[in-house]
PDBML (XML) file of the C-alpha atoms, coordinates in Angstrom:
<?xml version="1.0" encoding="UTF-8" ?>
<PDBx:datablock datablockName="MODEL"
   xmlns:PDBx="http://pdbml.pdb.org/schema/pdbx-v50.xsd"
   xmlns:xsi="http://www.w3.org/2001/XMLSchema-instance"
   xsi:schemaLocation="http://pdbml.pdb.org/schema/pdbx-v50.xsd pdbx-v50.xsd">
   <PDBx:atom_siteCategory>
      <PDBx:atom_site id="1">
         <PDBx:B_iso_or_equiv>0.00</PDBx:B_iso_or_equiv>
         <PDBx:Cartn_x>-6.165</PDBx:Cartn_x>
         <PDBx:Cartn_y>-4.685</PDBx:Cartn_y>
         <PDBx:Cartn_z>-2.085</PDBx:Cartn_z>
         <PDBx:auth_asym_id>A</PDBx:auth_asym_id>
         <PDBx:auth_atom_id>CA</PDBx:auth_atom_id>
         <PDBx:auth_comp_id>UNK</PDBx:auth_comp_id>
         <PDBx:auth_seq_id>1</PDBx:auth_seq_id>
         <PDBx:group_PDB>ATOM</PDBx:group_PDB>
         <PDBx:label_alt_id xsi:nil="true" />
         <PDBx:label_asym_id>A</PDBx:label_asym_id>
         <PDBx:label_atom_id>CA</PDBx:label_atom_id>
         <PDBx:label_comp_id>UNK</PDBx:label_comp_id>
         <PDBx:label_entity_id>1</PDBx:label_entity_id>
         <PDBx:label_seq_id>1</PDBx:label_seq_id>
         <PDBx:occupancy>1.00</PDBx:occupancy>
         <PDBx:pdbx_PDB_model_num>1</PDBx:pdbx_PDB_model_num>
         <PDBx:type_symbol>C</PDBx:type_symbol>
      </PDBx:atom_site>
      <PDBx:atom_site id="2">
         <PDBx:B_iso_or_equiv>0.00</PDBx:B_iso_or_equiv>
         <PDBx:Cartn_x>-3.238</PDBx:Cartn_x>
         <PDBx:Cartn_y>-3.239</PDBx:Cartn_y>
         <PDBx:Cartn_z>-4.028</PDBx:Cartn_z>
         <PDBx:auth_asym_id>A</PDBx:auth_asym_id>
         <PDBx:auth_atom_id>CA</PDBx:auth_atom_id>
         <PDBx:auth_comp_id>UNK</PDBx:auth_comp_id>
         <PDBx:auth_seq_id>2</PDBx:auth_seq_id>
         <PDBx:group_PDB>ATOM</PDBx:group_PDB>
         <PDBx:label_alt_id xsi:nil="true" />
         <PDBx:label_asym_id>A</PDBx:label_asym_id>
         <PDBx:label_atom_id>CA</PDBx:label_atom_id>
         <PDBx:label_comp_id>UNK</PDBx:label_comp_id>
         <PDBx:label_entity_id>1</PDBx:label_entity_id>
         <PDBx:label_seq_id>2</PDBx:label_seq_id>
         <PDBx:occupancy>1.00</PDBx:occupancy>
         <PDBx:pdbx_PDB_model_num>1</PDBx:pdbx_PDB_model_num>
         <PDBx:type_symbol>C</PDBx:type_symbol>
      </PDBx:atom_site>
      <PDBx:atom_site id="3">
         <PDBx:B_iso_or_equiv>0.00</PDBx:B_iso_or_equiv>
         <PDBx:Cartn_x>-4.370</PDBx:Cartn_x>
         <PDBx:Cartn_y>-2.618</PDBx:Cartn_y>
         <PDBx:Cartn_z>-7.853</PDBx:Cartn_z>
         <PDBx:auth_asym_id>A</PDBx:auth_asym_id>
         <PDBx:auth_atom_id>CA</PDBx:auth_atom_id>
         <PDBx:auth_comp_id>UNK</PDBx:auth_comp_id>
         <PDBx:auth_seq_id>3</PDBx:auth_seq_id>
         <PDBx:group_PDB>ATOM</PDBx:group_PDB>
         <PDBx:label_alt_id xsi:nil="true" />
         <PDBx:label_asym_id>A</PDBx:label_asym_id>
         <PDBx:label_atom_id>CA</PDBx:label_atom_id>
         <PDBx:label_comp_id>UNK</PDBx:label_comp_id>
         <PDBx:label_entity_id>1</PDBx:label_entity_id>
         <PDBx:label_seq_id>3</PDBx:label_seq_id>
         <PDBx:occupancy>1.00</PDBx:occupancy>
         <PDBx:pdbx_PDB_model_num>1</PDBx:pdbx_PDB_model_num>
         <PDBx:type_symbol>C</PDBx:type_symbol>
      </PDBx:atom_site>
      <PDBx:atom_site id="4">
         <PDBx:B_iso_or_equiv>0.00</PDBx:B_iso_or_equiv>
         <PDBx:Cartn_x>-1.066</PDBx:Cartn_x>
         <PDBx:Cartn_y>-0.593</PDBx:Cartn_y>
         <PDBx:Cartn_z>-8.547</PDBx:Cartn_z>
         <PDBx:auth_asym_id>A</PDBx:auth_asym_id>
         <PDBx:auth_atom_id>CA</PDBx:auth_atom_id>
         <PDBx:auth_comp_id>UNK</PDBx:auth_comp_id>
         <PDBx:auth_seq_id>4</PDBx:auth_seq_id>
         <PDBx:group_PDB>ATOM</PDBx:group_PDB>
         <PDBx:label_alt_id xsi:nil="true" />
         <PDBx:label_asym_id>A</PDBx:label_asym_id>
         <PDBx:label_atom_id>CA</PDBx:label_atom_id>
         <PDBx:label_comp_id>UNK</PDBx:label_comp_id>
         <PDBx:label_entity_id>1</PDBx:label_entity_id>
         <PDBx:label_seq_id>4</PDBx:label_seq_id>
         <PDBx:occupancy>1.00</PDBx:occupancy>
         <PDBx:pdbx_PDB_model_num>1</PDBx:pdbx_PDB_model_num>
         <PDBx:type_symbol>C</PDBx:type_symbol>
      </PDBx:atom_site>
      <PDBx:atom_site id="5">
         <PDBx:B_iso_or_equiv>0.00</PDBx:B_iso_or_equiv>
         <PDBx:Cartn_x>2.273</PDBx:Cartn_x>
         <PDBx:Cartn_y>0.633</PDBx:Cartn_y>
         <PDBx:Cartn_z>-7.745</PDBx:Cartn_z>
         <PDBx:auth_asym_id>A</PDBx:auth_asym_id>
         <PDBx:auth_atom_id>CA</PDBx:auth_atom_id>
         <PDBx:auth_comp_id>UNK</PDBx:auth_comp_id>
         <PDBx:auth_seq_id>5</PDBx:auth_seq_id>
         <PDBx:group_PDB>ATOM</PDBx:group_PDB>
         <PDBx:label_alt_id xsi:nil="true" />
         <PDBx:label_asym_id>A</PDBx:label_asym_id>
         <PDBx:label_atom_id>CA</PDBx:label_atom_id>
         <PDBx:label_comp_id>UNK</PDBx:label_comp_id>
         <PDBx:label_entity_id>1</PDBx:label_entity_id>
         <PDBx:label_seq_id>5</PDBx:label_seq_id>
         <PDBx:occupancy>1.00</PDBx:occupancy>
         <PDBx:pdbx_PDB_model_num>1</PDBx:pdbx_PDB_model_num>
         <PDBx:type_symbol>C</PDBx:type_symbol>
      </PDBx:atom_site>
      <PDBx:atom_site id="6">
         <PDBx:B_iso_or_equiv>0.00</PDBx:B_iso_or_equiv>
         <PDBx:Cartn_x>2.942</PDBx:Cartn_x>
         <PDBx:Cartn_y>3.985</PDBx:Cartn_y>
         <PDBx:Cartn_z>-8.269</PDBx:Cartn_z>
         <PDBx:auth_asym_id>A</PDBx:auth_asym_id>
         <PDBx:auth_atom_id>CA</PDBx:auth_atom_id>
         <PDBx:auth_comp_id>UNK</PDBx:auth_comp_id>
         <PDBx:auth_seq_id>6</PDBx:auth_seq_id>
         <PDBx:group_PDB>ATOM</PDBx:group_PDB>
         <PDBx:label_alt_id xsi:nil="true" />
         <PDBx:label_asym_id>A</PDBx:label_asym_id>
         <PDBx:label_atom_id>CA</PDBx:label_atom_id>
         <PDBx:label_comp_id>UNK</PDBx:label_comp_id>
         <PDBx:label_entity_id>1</PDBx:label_entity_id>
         <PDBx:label_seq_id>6</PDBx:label_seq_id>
         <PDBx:occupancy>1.00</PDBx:occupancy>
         <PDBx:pdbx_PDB_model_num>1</PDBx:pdbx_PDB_model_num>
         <PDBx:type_symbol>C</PDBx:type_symbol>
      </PDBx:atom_site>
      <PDBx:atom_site id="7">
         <PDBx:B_iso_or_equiv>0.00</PDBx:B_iso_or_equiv>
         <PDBx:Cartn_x>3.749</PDBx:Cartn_x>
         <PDBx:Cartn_y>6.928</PDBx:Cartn_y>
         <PDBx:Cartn_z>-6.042</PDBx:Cartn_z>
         <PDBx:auth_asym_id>A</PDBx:auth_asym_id>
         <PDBx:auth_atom_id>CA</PDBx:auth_atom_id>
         <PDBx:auth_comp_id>UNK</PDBx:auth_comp_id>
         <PDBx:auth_seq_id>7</PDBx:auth_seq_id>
         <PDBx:group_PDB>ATOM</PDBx:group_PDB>
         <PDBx:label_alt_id xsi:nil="true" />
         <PDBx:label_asym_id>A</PDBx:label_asym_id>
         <PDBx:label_atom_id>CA</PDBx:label_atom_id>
         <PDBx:label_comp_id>UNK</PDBx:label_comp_id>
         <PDBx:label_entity_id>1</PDBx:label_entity_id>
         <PDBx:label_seq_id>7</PDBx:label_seq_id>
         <PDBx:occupancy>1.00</PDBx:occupancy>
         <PDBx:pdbx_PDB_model_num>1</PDBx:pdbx_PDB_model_num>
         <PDBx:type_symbol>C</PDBx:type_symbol>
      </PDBx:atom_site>
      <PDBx:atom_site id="8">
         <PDBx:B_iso_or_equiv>0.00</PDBx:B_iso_or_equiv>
         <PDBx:Cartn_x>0.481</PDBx:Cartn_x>
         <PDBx:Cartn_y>7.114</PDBx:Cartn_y>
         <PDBx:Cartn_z>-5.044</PDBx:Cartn_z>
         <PDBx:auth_asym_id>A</PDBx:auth_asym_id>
         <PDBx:auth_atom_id>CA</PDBx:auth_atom_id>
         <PDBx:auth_comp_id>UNK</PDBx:auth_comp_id>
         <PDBx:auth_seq_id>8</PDBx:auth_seq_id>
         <PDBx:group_PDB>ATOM</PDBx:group_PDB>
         <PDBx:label_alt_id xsi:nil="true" />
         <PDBx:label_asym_id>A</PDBx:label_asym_id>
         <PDBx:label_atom_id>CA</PDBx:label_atom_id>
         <PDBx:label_comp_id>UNK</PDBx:label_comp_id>
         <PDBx:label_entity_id>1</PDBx:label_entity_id>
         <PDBx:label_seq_id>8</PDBx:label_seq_id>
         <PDBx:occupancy>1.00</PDBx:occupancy>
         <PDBx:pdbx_PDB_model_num>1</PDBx:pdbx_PDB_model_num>
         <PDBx:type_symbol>C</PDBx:type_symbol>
      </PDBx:atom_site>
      <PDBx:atom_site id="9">
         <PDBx:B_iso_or_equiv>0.00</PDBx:B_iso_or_equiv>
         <PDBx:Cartn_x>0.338</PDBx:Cartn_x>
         <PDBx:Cartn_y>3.907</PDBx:Cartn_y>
         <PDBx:Cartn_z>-3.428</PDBx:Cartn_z>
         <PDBx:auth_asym_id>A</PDBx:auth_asym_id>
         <PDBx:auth_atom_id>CA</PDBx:auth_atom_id>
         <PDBx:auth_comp_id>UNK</PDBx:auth_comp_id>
         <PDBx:auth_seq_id>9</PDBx:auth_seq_id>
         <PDBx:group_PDB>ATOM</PDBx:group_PDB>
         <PDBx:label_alt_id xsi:nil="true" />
         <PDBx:label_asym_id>A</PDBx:label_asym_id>
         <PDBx:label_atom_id>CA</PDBx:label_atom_id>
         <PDBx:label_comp_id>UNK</PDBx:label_comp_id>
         <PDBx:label_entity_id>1</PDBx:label_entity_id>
         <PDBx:label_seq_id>9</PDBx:label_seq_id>
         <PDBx:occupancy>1.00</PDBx:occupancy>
         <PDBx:pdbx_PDB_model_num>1</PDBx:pdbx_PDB_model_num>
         <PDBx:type_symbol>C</PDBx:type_symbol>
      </PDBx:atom_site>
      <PDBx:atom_site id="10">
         <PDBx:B_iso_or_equiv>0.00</PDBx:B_iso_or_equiv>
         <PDBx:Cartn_x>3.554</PDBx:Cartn_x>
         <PDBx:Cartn_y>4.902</PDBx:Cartn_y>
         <PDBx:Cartn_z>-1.849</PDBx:Cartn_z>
         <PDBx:auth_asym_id>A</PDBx:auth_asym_id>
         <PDBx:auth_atom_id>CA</PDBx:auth_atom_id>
         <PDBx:auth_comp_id>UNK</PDBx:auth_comp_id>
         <PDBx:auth_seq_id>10</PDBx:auth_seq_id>
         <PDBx:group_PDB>ATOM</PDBx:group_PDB>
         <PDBx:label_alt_id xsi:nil="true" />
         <PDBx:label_asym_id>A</PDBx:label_asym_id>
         <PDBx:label_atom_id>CA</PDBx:label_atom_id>
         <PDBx:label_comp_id>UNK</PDBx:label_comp_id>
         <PDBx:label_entity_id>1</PDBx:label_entity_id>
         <PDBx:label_seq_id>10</PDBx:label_seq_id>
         <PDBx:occupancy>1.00</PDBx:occupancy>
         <PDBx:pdbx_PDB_model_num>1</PDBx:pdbx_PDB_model_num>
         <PDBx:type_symbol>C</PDBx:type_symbol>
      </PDBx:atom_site>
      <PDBx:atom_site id="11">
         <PDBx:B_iso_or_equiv>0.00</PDBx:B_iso_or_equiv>
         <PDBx:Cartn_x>1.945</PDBx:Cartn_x>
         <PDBx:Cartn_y>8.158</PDBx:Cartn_y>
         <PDBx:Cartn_z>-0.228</PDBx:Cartn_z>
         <PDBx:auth_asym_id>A</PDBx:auth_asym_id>
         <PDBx:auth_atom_id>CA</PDBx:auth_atom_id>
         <PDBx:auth_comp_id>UNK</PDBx:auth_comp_id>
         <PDBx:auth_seq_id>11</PDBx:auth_seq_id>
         <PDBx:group_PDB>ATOM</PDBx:group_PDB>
         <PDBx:label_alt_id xsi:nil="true" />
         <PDBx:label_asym_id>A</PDBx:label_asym_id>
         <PDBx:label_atom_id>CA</PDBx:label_atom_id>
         <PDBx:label_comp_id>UNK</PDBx:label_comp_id>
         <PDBx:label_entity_id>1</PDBx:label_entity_id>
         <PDBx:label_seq_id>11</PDBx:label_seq_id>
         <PDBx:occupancy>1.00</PDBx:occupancy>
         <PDBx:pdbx_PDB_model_num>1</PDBx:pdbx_PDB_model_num>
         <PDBx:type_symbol>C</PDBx:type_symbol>
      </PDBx:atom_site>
      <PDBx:atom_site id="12">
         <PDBx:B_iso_or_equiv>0.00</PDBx:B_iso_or_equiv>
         <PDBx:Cartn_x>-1.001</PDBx:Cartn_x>
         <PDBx:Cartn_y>5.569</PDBx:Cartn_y>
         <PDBx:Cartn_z>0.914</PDBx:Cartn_z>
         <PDBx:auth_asym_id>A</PDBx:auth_asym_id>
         <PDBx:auth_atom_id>CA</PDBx:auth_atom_id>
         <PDBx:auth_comp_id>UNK</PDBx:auth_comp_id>
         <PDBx:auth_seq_id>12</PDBx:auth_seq_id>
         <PDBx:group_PDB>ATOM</PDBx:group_PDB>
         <PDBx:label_alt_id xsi:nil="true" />
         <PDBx:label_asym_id>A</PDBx:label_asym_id>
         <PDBx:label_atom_id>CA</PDBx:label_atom_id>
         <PDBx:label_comp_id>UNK</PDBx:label_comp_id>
         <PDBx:label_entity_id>1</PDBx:label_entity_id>
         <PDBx:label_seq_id>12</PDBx:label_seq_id>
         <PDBx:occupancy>1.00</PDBx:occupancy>
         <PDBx:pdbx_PDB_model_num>1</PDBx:pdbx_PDB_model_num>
         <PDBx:type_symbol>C</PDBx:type_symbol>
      </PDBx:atom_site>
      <PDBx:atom_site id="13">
         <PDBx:B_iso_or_equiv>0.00</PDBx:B_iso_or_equiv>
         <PDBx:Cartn_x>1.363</PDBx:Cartn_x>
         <PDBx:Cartn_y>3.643</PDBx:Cartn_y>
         <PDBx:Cartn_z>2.771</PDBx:Cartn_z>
         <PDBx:auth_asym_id>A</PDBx:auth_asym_id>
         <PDBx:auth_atom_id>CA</PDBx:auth_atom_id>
         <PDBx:auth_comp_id>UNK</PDBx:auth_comp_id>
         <PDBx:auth_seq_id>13</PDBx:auth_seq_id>
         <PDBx:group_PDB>ATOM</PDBx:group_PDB>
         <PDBx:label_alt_id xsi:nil="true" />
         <PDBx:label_asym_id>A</PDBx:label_asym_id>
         <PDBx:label_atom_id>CA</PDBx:label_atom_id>
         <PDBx:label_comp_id>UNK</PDBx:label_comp_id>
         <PDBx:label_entity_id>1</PDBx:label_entity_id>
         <PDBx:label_seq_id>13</PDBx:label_seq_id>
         <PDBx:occupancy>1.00</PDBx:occupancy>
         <PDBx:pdbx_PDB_model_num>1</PDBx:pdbx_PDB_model_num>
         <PDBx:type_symbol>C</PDBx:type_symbol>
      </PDBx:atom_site>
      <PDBx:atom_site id="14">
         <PDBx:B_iso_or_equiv>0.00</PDBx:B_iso_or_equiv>
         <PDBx:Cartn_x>3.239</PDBx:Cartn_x>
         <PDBx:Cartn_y>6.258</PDBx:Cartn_y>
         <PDBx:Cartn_z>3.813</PDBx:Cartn_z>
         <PDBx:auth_asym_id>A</PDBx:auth_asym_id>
         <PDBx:auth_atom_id>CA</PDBx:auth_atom_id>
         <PDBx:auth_comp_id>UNK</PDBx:auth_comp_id>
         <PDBx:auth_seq_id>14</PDBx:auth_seq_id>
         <PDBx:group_PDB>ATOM</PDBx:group_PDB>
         <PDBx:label_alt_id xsi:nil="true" />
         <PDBx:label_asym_id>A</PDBx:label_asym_id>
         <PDBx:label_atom_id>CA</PDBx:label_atom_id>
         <PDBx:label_comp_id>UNK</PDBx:label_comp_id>
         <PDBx:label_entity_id>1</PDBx:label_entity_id>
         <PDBx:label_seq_id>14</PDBx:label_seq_id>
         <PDBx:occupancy>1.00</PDBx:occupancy>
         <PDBx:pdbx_PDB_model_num>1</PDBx:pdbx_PDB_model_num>
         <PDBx:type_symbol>C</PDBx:type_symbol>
      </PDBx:atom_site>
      <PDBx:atom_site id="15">
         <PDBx:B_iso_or_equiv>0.00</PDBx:B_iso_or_equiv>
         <PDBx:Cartn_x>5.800</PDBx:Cartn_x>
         <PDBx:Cartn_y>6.383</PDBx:Cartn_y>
         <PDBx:Cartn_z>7.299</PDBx:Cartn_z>
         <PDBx:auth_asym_id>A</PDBx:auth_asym_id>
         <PDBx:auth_atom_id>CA</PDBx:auth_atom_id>
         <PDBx:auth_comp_id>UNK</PDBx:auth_comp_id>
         <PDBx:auth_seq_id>15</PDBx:auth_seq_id>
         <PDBx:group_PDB>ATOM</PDBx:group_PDB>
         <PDBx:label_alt_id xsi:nil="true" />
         <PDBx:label_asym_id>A</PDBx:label_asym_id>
         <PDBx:label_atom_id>CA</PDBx:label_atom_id>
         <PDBx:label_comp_id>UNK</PDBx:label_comp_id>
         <PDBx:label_entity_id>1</PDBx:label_entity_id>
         <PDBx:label_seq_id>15</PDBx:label_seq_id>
         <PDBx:occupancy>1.00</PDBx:occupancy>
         <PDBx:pdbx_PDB_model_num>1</PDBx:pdbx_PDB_model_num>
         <PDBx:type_symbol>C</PDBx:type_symbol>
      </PDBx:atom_site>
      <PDBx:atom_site id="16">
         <PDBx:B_iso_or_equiv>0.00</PDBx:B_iso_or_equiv>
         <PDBx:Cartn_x>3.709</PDBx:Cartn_x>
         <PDBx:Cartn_y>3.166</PDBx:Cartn_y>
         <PDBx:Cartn_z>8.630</PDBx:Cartn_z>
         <PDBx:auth_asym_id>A</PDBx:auth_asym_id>
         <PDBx:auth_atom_id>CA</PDBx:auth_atom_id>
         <PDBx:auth_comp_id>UNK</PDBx:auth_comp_id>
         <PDBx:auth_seq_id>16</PDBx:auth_seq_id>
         <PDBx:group_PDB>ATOM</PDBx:group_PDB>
         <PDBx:label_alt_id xsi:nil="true" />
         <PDBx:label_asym_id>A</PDBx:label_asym_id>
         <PDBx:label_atom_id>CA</PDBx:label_atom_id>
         <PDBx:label_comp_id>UNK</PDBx:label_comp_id>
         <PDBx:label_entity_id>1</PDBx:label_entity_id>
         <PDBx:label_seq_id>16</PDBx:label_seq_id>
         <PDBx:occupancy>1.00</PDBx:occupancy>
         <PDBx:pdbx_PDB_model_num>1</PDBx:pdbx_PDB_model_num>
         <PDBx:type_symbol>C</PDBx:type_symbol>
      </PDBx:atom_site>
      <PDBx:atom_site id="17">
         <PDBx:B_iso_or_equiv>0.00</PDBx:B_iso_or_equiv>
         <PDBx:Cartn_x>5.185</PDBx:Cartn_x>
         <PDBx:Cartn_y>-0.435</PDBx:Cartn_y>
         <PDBx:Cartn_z>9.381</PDBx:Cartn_z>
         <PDBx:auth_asym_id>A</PDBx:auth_asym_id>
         <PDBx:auth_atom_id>CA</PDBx:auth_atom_id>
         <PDBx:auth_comp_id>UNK</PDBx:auth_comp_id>
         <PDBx:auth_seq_id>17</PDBx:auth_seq_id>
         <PDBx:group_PDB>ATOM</PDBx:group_PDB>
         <PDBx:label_alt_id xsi:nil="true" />
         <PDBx:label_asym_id>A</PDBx:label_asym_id>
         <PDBx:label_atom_id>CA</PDBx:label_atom_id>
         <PDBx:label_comp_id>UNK</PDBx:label_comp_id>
         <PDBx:label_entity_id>1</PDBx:label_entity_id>
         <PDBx:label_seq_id>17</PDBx:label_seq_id>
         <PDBx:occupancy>1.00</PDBx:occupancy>
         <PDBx:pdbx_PDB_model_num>1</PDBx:pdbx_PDB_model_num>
         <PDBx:type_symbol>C</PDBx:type_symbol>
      </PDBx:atom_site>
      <PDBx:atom_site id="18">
         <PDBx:B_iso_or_equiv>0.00</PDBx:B_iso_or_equiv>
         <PDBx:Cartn_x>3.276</PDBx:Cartn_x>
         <PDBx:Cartn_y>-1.958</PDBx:Cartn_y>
         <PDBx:Cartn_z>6.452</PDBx:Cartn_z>
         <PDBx:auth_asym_id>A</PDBx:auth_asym_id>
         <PDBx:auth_atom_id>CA</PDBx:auth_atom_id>
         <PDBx:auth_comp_id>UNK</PDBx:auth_comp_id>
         <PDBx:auth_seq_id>18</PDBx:auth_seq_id>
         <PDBx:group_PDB>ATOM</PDBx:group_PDB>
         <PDBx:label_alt_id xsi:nil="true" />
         <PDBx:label_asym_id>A</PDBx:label_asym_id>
         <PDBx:label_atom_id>CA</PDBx:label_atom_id>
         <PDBx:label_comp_id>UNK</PDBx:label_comp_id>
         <PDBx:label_entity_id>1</PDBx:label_entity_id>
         <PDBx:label_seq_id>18</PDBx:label_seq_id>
         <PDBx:occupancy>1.00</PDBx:occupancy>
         <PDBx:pdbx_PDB_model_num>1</PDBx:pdbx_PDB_model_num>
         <PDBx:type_symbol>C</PDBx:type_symbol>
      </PDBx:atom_site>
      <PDBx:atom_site id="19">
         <PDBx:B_iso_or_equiv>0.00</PDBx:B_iso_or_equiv>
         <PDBx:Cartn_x>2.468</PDBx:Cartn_x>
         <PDBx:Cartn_y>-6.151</PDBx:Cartn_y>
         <PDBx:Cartn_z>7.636</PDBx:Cartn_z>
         <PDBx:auth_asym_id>A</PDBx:auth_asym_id>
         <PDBx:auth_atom_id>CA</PDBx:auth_atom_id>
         <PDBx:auth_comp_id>UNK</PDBx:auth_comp_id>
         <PDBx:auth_seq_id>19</PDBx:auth_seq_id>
         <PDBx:group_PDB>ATOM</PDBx:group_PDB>
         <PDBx:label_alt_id xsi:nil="true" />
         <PDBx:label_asym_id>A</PDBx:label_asym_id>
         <PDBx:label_atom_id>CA</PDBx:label_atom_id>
         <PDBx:label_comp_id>UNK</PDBx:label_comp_id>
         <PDBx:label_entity_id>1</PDBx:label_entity_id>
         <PDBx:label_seq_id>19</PDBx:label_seq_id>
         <PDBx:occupancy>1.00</PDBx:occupancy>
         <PDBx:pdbx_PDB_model_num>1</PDBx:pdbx_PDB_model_num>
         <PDBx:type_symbol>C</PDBx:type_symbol>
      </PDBx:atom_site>
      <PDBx:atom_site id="20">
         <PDBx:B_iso_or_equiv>0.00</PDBx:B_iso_or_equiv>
         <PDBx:Cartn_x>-0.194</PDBx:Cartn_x>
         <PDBx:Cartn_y>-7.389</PDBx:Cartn_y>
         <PDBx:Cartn_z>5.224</PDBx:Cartn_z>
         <PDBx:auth_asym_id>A</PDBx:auth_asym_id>
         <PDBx:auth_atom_id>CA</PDBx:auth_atom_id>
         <PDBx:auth_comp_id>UNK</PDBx:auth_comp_id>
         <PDBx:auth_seq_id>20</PDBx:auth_seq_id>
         <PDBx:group_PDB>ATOM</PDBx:group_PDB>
         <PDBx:label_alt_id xsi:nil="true" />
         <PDBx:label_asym_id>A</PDBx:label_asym_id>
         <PDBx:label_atom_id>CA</PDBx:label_atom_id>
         <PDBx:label_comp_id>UNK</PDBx:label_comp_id>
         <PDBx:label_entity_id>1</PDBx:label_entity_id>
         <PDBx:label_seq_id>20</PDBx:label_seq_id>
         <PDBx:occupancy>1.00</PDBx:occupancy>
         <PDBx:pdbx_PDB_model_num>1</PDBx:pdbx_PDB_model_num>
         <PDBx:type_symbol>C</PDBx:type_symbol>
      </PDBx:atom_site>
      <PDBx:atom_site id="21">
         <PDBx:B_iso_or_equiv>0.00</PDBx:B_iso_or_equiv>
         <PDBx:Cartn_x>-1.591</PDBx:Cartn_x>
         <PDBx:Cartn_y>-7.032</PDBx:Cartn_y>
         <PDBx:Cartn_z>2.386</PDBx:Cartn_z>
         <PDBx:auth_asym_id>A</PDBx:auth_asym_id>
         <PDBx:auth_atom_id>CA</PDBx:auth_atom_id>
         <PDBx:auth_comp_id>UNK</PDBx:auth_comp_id>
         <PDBx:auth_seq_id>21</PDBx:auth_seq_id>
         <PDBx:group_PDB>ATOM</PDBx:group_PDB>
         <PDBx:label_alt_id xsi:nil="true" />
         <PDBx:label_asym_id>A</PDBx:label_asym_id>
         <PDBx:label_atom_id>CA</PDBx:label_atom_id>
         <PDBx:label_comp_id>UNK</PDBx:label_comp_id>
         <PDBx:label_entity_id>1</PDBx:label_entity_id>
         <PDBx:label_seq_id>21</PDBx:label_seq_id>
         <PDBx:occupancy>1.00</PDBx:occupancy>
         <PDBx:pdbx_PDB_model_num>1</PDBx:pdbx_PDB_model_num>
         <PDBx:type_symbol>C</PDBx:type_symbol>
      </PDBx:atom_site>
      <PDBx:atom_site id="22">
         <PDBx:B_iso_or_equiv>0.00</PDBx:B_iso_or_equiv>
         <PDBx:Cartn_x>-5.567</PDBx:Cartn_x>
         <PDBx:Cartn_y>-8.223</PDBx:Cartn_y>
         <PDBx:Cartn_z>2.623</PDBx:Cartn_z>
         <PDBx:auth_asym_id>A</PDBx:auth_asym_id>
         <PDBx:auth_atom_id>CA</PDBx:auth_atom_id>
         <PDBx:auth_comp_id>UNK</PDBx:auth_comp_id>
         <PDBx:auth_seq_id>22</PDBx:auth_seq_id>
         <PDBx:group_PDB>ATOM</PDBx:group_PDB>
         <PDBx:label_alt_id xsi:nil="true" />
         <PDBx:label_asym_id>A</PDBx:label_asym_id>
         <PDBx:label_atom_id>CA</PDBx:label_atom_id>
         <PDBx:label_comp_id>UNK</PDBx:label_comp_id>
         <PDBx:label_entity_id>1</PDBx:label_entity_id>
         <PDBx:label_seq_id>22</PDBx:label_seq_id>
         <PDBx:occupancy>1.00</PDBx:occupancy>
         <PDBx:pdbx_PDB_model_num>1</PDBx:pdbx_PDB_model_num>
         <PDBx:type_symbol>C</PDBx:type_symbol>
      </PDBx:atom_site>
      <PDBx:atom_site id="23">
         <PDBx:B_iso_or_equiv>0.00</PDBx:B_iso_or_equiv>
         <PDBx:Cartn_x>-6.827</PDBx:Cartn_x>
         <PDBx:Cartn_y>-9.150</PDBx:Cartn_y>
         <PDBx:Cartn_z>-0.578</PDBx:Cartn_z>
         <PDBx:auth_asym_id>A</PDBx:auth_asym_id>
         <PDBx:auth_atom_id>CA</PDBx:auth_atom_id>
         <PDBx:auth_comp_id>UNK</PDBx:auth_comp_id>
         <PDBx:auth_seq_id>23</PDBx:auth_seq_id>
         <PDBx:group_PDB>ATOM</PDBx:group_PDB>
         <PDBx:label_alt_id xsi:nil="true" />
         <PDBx:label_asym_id>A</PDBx:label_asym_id>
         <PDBx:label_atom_id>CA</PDBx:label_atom_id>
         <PDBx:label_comp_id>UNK</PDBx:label_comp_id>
         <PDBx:label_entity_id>1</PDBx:label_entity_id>
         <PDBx:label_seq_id>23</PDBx:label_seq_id>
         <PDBx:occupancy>1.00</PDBx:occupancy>
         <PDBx:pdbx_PDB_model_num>1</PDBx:pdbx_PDB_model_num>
         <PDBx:type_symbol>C</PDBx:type_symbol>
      </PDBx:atom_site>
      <PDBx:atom_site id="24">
         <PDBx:B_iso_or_equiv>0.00</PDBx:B_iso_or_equiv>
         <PDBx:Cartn_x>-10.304</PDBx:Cartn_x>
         <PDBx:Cartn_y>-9.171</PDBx:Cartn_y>
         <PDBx:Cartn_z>-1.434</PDBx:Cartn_z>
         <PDBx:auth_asym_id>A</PDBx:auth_asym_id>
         <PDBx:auth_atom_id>CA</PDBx:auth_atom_id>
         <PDBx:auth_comp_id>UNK</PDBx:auth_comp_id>
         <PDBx:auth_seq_id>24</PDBx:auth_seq_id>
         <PDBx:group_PDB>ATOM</PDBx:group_PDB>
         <PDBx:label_alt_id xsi:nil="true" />
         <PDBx:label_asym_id>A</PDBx:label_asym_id>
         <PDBx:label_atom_id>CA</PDBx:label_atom_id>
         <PDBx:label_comp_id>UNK</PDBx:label_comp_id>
         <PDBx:label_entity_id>1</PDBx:label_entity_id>
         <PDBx:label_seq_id>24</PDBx:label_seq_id>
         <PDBx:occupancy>1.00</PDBx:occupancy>
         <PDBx:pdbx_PDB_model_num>1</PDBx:pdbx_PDB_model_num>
         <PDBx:type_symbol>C</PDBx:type_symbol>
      </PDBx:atom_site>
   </PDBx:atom_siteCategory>
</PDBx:datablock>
């Protein structure tokens, strides 16, 4: 689930190799 973008979201995701995102 992504319910925003803000920096946040950014920091969440951070140095990782970011595939998929799941929804519910």
């Amino acid at each position: 689930d992504c319910s925003v973008w803000n920096a946040k979201t950014e920091a969440l995701i951070g140095d990782t190799d970011l595939k998929y995102i799941l929804l519910t």
